[in-house]
Protein backbone atom coordinates (compact mmCIF):
# COMPACT_ATOMS: atom_id res chain seq x y z
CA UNK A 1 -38.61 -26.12 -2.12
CA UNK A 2 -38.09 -27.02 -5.74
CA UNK A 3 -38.65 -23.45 -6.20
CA UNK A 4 -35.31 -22.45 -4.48
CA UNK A 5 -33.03 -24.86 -5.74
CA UNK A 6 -34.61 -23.96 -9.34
CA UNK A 7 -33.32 -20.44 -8.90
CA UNK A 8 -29.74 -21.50 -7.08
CA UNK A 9 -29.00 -23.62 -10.17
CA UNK A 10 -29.77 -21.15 -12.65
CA UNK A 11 -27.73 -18.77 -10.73
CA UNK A 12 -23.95 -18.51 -11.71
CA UNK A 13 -21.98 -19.12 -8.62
CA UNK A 14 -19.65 -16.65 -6.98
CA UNK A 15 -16.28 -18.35 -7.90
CA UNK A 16 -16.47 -17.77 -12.02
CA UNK A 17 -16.97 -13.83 -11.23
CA UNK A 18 -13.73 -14.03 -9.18
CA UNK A 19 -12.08 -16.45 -11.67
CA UNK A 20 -13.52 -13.83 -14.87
CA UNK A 21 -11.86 -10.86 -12.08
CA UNK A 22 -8.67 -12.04 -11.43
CA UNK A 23 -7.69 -13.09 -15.02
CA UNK A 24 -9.03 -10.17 -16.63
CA UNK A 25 -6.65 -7.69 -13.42
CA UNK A 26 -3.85 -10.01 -14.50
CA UNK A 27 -4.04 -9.23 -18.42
CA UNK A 28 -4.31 -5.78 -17.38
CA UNK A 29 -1.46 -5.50 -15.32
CA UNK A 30 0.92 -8.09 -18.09
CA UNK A 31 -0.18 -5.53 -20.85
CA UNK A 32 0.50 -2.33 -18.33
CA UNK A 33 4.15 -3.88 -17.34
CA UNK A 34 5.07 -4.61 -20.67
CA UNK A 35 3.95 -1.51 -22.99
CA UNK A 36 5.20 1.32 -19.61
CA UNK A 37 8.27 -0.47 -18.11
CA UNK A 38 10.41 2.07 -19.56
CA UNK A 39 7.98 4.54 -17.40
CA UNK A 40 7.67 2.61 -14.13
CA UNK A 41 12.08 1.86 -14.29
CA UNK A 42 12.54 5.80 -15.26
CA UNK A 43 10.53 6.95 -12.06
CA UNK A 44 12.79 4.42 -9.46
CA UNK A 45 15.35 7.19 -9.10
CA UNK A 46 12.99 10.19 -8.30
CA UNK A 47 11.47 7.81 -6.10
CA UNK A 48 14.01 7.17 -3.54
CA UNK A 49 15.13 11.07 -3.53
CA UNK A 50 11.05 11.67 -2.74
CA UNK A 51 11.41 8.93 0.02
CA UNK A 52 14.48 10.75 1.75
CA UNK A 53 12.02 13.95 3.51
CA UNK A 54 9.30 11.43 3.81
CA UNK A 55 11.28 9.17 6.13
CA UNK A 56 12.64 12.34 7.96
CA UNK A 57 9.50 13.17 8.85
CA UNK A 58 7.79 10.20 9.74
CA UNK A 59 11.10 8.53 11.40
CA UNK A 60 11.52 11.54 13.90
CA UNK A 61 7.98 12.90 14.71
CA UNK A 62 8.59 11.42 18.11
CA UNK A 63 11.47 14.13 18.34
CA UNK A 64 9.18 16.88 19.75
CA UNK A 65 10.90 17.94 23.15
CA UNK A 66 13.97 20.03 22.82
CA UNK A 67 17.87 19.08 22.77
CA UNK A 68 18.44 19.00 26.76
CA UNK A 69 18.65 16.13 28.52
CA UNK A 70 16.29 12.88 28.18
CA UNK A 71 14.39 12.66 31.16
CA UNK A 72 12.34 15.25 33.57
CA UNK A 73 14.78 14.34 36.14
CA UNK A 74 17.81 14.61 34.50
CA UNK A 75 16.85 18.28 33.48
CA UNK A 76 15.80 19.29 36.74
CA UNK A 77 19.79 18.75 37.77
CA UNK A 78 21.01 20.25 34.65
CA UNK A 79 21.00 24.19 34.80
């Protein structure tokens, strides 16, 4: 037994690898914001023209019968 808890002290635990992770993604991402905001801001504009078709097309795919009328019934009245 003294064995095992020999080799789980020597052993880093899990928590300083996500501690060493998570400040190393946040320097990364202070340094990205700051030295390409003029990049990320300049894109905003061509974004929301790119997001008009998208929406069209994922807002109406359930648009697949044609213009008649609603329901099976209501077309079998219609001519």
């Amino acid at each position: 037994m003294t064995q095992e808890s020999d080799r789980f002290a020597k052993a880093p635990s899990r928590w300083r690898y996500n501690l060493v992770f998570w400040a190393f993604l946040g320097i990364t991402l202070f340094f990205l914001w700051t030295e390409h905001r003029a990049h990320f801001l300049g894109v905003l504009p061509y974004l929301l023209l790119l997001a008009c078709p998208l929406m069209h097309l994922f807002m109406h795919g359930g648009h697949k019968s044609s213009h008649g009328a609603g329901t099976p019934d209501e077309k079998e009245n219609h001519p």
